[in-house]
N, C-alpha and C. Protein backbone atom coordinates (compact mmCIF):
# COMPACT_ATOMS: atom_id res chain seq x y z
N UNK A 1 -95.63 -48.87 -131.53
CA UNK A 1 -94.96 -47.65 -131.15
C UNK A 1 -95.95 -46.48 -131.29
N UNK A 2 -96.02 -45.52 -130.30
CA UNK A 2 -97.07 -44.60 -130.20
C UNK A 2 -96.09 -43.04 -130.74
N UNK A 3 -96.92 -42.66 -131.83
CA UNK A 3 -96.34 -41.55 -132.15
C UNK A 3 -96.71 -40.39 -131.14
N UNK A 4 -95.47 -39.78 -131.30
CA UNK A 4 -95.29 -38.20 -130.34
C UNK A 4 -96.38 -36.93 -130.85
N UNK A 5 -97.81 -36.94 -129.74
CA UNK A 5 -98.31 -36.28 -130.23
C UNK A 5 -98.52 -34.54 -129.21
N UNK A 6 -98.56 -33.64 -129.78
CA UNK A 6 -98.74 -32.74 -128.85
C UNK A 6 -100.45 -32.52 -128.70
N UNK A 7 -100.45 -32.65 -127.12
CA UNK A 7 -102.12 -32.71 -126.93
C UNK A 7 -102.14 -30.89 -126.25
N UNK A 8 -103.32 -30.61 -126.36
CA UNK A 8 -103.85 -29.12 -125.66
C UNK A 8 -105.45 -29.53 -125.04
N UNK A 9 -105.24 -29.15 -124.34
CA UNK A 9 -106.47 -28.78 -123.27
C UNK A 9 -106.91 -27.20 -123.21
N UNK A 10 -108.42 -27.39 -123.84
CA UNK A 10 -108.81 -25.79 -123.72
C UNK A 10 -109.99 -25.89 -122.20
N UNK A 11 -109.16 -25.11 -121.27
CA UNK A 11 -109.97 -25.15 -119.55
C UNK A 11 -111.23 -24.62 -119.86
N UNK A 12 -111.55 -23.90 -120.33
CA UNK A 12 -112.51 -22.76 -120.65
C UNK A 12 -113.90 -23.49 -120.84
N UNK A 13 -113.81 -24.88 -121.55
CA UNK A 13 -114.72 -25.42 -121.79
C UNK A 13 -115.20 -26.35 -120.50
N UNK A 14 -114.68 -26.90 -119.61
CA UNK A 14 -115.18 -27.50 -118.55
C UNK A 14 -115.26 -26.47 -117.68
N UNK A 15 -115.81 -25.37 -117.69
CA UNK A 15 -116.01 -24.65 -116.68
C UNK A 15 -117.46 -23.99 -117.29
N UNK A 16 -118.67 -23.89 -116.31
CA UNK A 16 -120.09 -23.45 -116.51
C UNK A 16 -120.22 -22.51 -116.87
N UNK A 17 -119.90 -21.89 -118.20
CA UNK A 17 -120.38 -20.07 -118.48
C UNK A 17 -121.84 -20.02 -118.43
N UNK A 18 -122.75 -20.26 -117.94
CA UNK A 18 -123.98 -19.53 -117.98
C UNK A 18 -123.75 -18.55 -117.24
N UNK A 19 -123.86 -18.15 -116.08
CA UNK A 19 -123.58 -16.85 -115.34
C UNK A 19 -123.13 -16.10 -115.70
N UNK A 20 -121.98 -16.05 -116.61
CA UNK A 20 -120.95 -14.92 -117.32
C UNK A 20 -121.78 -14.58 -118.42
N UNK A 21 -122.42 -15.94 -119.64
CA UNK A 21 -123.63 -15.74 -120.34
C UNK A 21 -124.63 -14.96 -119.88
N UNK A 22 -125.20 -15.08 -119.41
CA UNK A 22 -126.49 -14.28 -118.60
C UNK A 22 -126.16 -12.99 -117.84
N UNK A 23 -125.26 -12.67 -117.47
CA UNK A 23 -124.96 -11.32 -116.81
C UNK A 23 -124.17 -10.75 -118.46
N UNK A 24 -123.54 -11.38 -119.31
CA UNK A 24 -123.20 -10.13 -120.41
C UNK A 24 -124.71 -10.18 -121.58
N UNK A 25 -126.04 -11.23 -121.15
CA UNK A 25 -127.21 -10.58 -121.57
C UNK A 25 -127.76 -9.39 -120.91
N UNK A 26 -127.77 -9.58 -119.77
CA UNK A 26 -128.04 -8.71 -118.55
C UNK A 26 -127.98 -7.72 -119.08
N UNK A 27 -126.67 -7.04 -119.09
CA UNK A 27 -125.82 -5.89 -118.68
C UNK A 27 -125.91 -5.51 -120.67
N UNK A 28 -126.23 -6.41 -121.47
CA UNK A 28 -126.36 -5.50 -123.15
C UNK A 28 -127.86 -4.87 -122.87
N UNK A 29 -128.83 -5.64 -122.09
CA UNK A 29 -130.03 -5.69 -122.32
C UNK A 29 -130.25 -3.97 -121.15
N UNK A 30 -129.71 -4.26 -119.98
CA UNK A 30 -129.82 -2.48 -119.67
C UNK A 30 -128.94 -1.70 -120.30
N UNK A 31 -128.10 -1.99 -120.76
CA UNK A 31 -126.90 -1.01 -121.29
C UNK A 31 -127.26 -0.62 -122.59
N UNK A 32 -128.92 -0.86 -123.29
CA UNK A 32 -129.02 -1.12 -124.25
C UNK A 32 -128.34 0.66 -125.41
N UNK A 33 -129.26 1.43 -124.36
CA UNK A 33 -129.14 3.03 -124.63
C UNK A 33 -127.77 3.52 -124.39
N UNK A 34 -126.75 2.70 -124.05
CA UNK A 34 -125.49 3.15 -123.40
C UNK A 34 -124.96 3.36 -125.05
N UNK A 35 -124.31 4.84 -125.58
CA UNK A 35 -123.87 4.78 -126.78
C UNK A 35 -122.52 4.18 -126.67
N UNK A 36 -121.39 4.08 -125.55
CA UNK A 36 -120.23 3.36 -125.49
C UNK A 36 -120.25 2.01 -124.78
N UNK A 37 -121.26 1.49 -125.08
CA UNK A 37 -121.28 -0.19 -124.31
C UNK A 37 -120.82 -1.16 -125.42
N UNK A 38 -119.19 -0.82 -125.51
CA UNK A 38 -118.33 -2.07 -126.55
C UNK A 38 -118.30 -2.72 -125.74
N UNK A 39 -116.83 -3.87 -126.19
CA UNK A 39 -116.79 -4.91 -125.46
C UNK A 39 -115.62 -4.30 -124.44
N UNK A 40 -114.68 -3.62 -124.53
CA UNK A 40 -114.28 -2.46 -123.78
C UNK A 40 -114.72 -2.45 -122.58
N UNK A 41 -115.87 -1.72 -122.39
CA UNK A 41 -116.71 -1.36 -121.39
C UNK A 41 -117.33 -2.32 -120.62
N UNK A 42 -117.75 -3.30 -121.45
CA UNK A 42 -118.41 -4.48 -121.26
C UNK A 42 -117.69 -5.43 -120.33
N UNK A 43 -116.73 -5.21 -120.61
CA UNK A 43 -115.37 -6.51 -119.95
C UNK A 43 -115.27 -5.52 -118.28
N UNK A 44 -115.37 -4.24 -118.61
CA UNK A 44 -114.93 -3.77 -117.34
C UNK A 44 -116.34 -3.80 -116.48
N UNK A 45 -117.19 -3.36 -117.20
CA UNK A 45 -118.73 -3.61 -115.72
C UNK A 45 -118.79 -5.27 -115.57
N UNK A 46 -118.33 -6.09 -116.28
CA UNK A 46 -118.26 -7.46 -115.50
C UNK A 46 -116.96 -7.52 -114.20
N UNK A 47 -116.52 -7.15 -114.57
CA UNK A 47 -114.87 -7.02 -113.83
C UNK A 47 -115.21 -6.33 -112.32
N UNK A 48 -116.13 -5.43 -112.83
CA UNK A 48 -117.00 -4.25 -110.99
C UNK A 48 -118.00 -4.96 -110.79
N UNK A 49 -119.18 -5.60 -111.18
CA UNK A 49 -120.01 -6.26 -110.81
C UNK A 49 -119.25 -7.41 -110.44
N UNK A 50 -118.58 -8.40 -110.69
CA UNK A 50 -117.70 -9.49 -109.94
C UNK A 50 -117.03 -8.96 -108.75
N UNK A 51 -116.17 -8.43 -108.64
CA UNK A 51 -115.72 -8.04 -107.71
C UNK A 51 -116.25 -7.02 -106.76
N UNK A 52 -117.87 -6.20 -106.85
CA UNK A 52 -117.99 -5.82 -106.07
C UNK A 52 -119.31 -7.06 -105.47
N UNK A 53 -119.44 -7.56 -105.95
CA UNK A 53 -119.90 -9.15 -105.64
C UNK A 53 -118.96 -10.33 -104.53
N UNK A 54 -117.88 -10.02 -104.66
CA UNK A 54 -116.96 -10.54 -103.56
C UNK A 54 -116.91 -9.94 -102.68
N UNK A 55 -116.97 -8.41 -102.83
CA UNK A 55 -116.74 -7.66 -101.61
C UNK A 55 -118.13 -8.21 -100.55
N UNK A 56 -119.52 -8.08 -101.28
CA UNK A 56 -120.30 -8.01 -100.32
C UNK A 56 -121.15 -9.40 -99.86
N UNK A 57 -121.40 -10.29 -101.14
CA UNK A 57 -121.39 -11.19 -101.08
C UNK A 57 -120.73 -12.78 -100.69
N UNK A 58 -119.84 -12.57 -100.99
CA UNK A 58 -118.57 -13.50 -100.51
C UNK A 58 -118.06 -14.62 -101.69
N UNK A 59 -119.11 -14.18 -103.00
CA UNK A 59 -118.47 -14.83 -104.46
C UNK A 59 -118.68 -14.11 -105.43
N UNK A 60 -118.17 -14.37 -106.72
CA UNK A 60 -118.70 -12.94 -107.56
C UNK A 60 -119.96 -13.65 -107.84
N UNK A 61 -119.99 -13.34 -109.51
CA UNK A 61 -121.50 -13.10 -109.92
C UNK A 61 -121.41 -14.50 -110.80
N UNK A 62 -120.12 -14.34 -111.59
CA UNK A 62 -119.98 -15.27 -112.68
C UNK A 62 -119.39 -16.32 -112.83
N UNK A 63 -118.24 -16.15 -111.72
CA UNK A 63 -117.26 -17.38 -111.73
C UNK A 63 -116.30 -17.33 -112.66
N UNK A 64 -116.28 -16.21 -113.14
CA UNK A 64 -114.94 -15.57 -114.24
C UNK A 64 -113.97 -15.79 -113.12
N UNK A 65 -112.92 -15.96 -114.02
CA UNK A 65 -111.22 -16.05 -113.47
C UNK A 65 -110.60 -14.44 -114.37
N UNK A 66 -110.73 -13.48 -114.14
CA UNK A 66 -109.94 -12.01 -114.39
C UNK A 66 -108.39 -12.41 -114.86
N UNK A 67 -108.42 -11.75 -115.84
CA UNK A 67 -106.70 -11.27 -116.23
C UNK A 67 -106.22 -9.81 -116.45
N UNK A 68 -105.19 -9.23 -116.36
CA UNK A 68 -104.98 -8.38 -116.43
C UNK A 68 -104.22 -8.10 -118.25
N UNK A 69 -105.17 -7.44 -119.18
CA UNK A 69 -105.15 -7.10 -120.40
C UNK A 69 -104.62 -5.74 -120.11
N UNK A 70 -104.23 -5.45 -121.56
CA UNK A 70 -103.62 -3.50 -121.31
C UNK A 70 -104.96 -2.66 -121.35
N UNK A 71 -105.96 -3.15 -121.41
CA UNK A 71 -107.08 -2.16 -121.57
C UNK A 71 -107.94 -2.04 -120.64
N UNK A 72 -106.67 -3.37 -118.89
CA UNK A 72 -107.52 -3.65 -118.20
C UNK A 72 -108.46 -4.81 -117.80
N UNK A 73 -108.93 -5.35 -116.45
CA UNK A 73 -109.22 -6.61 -116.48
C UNK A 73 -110.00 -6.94 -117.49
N UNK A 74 -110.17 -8.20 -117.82
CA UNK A 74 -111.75 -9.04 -118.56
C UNK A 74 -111.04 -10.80 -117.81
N UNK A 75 -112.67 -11.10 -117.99
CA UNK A 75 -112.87 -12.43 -118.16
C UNK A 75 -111.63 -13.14 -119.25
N UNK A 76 -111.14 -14.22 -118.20
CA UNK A 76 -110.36 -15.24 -119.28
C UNK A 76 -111.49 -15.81 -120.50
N UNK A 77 -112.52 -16.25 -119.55
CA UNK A 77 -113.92 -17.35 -120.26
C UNK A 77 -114.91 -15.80 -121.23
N UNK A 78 -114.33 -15.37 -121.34
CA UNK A 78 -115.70 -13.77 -122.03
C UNK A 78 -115.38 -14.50 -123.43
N UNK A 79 -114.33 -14.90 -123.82
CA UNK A 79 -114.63 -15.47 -126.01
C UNK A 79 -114.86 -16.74 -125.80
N UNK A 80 -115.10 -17.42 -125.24
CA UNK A 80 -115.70 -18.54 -125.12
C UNK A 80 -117.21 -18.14 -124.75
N UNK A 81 -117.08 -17.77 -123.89
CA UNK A 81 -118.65 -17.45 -123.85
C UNK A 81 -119.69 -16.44 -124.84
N UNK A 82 -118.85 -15.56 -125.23
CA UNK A 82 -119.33 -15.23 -126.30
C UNK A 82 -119.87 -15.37 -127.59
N UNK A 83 -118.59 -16.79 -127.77
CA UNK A 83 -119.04 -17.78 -128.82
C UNK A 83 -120.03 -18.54 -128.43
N UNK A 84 -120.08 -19.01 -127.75
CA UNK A 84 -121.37 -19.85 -126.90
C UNK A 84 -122.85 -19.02 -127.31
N UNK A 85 -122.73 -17.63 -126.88
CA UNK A 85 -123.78 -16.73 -127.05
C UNK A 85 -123.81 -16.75 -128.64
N UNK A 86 -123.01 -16.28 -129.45
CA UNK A 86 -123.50 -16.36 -131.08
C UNK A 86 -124.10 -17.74 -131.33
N UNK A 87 -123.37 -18.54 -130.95
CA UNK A 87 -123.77 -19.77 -131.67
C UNK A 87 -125.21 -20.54 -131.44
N UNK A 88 -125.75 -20.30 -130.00
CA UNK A 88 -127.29 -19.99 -129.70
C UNK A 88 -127.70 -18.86 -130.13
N UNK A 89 -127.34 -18.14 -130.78
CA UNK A 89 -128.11 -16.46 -131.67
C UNK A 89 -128.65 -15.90 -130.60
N UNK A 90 -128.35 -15.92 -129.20
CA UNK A 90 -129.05 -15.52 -127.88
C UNK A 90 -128.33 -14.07 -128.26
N UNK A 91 -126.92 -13.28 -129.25
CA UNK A 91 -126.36 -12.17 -129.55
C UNK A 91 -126.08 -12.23 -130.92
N UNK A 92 -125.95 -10.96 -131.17
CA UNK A 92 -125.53 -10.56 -132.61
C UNK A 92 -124.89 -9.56 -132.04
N UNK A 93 -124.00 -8.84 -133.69
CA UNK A 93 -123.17 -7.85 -133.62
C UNK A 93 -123.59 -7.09 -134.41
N UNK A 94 -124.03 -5.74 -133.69
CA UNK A 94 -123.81 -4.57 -134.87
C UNK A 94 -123.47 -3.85 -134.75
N UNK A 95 -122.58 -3.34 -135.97
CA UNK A 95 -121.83 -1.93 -136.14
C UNK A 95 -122.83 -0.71 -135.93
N UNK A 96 -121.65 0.23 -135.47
CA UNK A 96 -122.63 1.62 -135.01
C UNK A 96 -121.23 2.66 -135.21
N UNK A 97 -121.61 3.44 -135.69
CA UNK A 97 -120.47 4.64 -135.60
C UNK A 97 -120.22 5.48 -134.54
N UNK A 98 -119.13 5.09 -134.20
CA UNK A 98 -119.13 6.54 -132.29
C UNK A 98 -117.79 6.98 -132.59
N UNK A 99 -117.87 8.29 -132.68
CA UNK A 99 -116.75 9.25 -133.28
C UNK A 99 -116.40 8.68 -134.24
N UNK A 100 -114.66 8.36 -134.26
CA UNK A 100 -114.41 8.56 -135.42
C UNK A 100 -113.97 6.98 -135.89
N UNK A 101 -114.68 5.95 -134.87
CA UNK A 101 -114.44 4.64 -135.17
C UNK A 101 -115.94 3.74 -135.81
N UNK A 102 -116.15 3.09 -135.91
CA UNK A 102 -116.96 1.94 -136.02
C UNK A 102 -116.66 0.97 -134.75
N UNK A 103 -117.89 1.15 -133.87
CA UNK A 103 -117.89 0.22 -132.75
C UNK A 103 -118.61 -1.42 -133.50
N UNK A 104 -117.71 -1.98 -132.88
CA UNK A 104 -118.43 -3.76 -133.26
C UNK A 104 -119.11 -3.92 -131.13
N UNK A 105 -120.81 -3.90 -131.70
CA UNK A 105 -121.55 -3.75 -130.72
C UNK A 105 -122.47 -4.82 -130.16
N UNK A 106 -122.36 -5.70 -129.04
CA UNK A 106 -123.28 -6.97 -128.63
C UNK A 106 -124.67 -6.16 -128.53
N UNK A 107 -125.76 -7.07 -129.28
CA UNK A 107 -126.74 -7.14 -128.75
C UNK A 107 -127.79 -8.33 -128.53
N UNK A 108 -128.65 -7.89 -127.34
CA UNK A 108 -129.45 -9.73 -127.03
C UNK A 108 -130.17 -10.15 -127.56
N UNK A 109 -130.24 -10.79 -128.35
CA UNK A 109 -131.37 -11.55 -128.92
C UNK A 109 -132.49 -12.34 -128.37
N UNK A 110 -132.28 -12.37 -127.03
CA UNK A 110 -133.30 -12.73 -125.91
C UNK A 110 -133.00 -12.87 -124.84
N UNK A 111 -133.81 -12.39 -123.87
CA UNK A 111 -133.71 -11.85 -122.51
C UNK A 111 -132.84 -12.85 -121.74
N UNK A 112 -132.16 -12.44 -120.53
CA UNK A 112 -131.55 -13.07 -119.79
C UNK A 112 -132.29 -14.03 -118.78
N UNK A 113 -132.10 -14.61 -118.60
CA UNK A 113 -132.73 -15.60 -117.27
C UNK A 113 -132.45 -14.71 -116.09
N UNK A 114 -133.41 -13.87 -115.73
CA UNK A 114 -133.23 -13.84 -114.49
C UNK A 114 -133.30 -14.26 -113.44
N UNK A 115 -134.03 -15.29 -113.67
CA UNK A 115 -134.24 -16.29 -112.12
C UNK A 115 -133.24 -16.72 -112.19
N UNK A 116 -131.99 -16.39 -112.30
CA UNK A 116 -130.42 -17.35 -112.04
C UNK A 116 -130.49 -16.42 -111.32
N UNK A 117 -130.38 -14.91 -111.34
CA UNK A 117 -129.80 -14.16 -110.33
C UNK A 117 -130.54 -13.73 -108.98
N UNK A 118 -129.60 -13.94 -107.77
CA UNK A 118 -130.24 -13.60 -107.02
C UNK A 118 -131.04 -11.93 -106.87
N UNK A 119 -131.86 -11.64 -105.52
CA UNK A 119 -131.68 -10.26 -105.89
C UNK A 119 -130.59 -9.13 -105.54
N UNK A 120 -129.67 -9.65 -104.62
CA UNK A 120 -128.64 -8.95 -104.55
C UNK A 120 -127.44 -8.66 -105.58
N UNK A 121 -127.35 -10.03 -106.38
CA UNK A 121 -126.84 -9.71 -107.53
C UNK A 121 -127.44 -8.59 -108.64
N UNK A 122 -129.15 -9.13 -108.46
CA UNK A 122 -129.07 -7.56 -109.61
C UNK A 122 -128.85 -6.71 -109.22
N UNK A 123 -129.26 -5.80 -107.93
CA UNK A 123 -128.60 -4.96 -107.18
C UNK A 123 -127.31 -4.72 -107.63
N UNK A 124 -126.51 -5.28 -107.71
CA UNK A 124 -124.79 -5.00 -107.89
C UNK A 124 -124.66 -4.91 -109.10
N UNK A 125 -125.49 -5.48 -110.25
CA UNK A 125 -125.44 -5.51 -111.60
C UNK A 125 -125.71 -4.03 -112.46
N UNK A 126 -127.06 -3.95 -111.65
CA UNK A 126 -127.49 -2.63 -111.58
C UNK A 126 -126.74 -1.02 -111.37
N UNK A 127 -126.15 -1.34 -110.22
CA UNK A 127 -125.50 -0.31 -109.59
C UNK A 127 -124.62 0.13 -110.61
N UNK A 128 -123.81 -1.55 -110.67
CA UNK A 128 -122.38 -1.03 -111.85
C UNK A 128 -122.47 0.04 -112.55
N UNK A 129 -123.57 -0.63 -113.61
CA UNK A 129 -124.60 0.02 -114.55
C UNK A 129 -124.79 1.53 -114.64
N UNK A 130 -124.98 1.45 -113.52
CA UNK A 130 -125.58 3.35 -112.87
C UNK A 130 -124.03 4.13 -112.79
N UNK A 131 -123.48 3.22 -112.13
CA UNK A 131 -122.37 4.28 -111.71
C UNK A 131 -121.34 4.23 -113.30
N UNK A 132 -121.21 3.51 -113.83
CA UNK A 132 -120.57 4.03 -114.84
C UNK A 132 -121.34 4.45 -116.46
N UNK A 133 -122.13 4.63 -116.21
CA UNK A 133 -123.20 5.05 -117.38
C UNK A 133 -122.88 5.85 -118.26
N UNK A 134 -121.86 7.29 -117.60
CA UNK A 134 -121.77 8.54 -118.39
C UNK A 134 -119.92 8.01 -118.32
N UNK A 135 -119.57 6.99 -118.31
CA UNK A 135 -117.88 6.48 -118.42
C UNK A 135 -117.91 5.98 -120.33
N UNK A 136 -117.18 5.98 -121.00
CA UNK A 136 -116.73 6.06 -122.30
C UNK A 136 -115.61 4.81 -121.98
N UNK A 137 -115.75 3.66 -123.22
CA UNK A 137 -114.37 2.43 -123.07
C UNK A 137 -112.99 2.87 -122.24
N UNK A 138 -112.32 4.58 -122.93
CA UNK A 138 -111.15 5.11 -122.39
C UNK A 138 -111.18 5.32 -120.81
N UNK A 139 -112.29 6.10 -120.63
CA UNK A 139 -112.25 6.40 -119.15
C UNK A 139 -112.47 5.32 -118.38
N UNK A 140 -113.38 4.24 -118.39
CA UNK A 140 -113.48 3.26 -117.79
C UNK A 140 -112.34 2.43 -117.77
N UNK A 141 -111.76 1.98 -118.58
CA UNK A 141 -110.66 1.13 -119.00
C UNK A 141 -109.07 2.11 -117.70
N UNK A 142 -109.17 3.53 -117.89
CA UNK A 142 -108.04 3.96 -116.99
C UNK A 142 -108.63 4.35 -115.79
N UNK A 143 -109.99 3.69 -115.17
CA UNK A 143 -110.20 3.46 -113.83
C UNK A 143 -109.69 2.43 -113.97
N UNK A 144 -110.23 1.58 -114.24
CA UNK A 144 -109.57 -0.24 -114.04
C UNK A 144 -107.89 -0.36 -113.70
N UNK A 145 -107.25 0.68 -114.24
CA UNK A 145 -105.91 0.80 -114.22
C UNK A 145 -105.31 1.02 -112.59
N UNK A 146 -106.44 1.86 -112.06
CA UNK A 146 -105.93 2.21 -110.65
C UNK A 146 -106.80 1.03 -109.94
N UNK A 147 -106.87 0.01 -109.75
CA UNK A 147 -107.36 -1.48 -109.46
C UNK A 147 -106.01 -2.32 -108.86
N UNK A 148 -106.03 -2.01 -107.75
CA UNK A 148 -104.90 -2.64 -107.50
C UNK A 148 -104.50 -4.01 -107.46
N UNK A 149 -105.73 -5.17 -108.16
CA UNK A 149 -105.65 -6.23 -108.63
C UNK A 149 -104.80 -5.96 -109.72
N UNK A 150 -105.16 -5.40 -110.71
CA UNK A 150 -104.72 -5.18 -111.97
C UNK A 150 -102.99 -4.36 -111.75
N UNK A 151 -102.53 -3.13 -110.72
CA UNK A 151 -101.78 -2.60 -110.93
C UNK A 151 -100.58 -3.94 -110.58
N UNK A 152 -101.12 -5.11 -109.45
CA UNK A 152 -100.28 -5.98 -108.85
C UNK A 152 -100.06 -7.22 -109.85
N UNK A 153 -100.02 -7.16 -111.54
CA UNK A 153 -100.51 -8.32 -111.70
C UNK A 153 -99.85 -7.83 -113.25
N UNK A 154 -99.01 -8.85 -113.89
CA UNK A 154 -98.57 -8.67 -115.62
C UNK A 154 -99.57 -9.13 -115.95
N UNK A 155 -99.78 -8.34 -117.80
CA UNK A 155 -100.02 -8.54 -118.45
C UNK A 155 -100.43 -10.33 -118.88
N UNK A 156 -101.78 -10.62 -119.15
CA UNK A 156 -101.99 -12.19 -119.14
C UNK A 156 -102.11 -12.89 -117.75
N UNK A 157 -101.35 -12.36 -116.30
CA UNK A 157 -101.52 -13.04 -115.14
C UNK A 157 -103.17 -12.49 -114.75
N UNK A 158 -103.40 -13.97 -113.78
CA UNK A 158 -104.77 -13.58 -113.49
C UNK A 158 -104.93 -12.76 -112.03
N UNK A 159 -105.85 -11.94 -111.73
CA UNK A 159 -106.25 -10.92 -111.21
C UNK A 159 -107.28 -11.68 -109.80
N UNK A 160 -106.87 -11.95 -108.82
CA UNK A 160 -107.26 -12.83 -107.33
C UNK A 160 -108.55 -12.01 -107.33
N UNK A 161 -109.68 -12.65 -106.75
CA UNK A 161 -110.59 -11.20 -106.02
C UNK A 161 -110.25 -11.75 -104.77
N UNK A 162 -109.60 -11.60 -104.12
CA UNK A 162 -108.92 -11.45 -103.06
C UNK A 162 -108.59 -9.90 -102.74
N UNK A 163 -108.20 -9.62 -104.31
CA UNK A 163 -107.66 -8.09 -104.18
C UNK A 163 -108.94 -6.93 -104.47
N UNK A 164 -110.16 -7.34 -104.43
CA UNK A 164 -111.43 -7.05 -104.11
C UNK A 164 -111.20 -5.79 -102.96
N UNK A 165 -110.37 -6.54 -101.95
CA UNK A 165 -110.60 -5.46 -100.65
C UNK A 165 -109.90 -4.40 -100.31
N UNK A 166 -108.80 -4.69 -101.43
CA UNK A 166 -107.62 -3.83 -101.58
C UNK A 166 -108.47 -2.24 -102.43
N UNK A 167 -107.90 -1.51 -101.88
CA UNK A 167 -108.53 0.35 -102.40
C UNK A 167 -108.02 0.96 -102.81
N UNK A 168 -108.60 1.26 -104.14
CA UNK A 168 -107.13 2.17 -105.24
C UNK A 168 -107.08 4.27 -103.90
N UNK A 169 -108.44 4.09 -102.97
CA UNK A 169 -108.06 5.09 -102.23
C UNK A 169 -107.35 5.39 -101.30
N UNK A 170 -105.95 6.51 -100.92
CA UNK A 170 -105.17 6.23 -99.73
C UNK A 170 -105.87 6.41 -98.65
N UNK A 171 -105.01 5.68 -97.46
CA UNK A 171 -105.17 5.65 -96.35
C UNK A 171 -105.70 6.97 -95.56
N UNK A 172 -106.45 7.33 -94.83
CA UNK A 172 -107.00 8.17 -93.91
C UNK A 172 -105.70 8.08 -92.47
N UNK A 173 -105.48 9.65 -92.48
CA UNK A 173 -104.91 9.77 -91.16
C UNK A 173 -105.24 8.64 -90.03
N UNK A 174 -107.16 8.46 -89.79
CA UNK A 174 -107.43 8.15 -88.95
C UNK A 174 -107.32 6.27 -88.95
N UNK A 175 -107.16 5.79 -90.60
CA UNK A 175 -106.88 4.33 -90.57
C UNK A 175 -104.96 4.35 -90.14
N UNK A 176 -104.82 5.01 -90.42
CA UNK A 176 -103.12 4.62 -90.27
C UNK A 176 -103.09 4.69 -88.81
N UNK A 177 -103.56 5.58 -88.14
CA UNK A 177 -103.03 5.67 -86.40
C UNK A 177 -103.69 4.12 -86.12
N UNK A 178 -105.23 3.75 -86.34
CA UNK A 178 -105.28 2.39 -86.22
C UNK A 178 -104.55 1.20 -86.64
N UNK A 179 -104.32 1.42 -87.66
CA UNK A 179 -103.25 0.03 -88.09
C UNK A 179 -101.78 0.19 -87.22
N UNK A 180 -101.21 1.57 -87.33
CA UNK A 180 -100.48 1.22 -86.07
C UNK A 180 -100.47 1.07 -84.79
N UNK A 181 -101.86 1.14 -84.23
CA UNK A 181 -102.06 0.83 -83.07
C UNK A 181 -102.82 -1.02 -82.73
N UNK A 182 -102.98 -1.33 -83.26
CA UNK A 182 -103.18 -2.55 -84.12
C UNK A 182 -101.90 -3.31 -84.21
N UNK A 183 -100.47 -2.80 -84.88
CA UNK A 183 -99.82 -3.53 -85.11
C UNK A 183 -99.14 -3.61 -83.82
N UNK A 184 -99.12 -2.83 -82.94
CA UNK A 184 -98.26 -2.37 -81.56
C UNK A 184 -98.92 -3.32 -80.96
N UNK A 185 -100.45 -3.28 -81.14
CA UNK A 185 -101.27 -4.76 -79.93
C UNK A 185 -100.45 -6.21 -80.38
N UNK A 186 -100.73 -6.21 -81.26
CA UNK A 186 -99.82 -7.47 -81.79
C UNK A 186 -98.70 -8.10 -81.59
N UNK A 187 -97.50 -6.68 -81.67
CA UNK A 187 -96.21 -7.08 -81.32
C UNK A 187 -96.44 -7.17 -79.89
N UNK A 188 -96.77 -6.46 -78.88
CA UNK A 188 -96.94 -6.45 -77.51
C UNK A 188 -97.39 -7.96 -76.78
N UNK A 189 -98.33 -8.81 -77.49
CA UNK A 189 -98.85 -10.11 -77.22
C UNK A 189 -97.70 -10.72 -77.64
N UNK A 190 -96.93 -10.85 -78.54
CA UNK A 190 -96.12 -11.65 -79.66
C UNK A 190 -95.07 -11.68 -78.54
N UNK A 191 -94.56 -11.18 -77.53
CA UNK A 191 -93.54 -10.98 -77.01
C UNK A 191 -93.86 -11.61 -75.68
């Protein structure tokens, strides 16, 4: 007689984090001077570098699966991989004081492989980088909010980059007369 056992499967582990590894070396290793590069921040320039990696590329960067957290997307695989990263000492953590908290802060303990990335990926890695540089965990975290992956999606559900193409900006006079002229071609054939 076989006793009743409850089994669990953790997914996280059959799936390849180097890429997610190597882009959150990446991104500590330029972000080094960034005084708000927590994990905060960190979760969200993976979240824009992935997905603006779908937009132009046609996959992200890492092969993260996104969820929608209250502070905003991150990687399902980011504490797995993270652990992965301590446990090769490829990161450490150190405290740093920013205002009136104690930040718990990644840093690399050795350089990223860049020959994984293509050069368009650093390009996009980069960019992130640039464009949110002077963004703080708060402000970054309530861009992510207007993400209409994230606005379409509970708490814990995962975040499609599908919704990559979707634009937290409204519509232009001049896209709406097209889409309805667009939808009029459509119905007009359909009939």
């Amino acid at each position: 007689m076989v006793a009743n056992r409850e089994i669990t499967i953790d997914f996280t582990s059959a799936i390849d984090l180097t890429m997610l590894k190597e882009t959150i070396l990446f991104i500590c290793k330029e972000g080094h001077n960034d005084p708000a590069l927590g994990a905060v921040k960190l979760n969200k320039l993976l979240y824009y570098a992935d997905f603006k990696a779908f937009r132009a590329l046609g996959e992200s960067i890492t092969g993260a699966t996104y969820q929608n957290l209250q502070e905003g997307p991150a990687p399902k695989e980011f504490l797995a991989a993270k652990e992965e990263l301590i446990d090769d000492k490829a990161i450490r953590y150190e405290e740093r004081p920013y205002f009136t908290r104690t930040q718990k802060r990644m840093i690399g303990c050795r350089e990223p492989q860049m020959s994984l990335f293509t050069p368009g990926e650093i390009e996009i890695i980069m960019g992130v980088i640039e464009t949110f540089r002077e963004y703080n965990a708060t402000d970054i975290s309530a861009l992510s909010h207007l993400e209409w992956g994230w606005k379409l999606t509970e708490t814990g559900e995962e975040i499609h980059y599908r919704t990559a193409w979707l634009s937290p900006d409204p519509l232009t006079q001049e896209q709406i007369g097209l889409g309805i002229k667009l939808w009029k071609e459509l119905n007009a054939q359909s009939v």
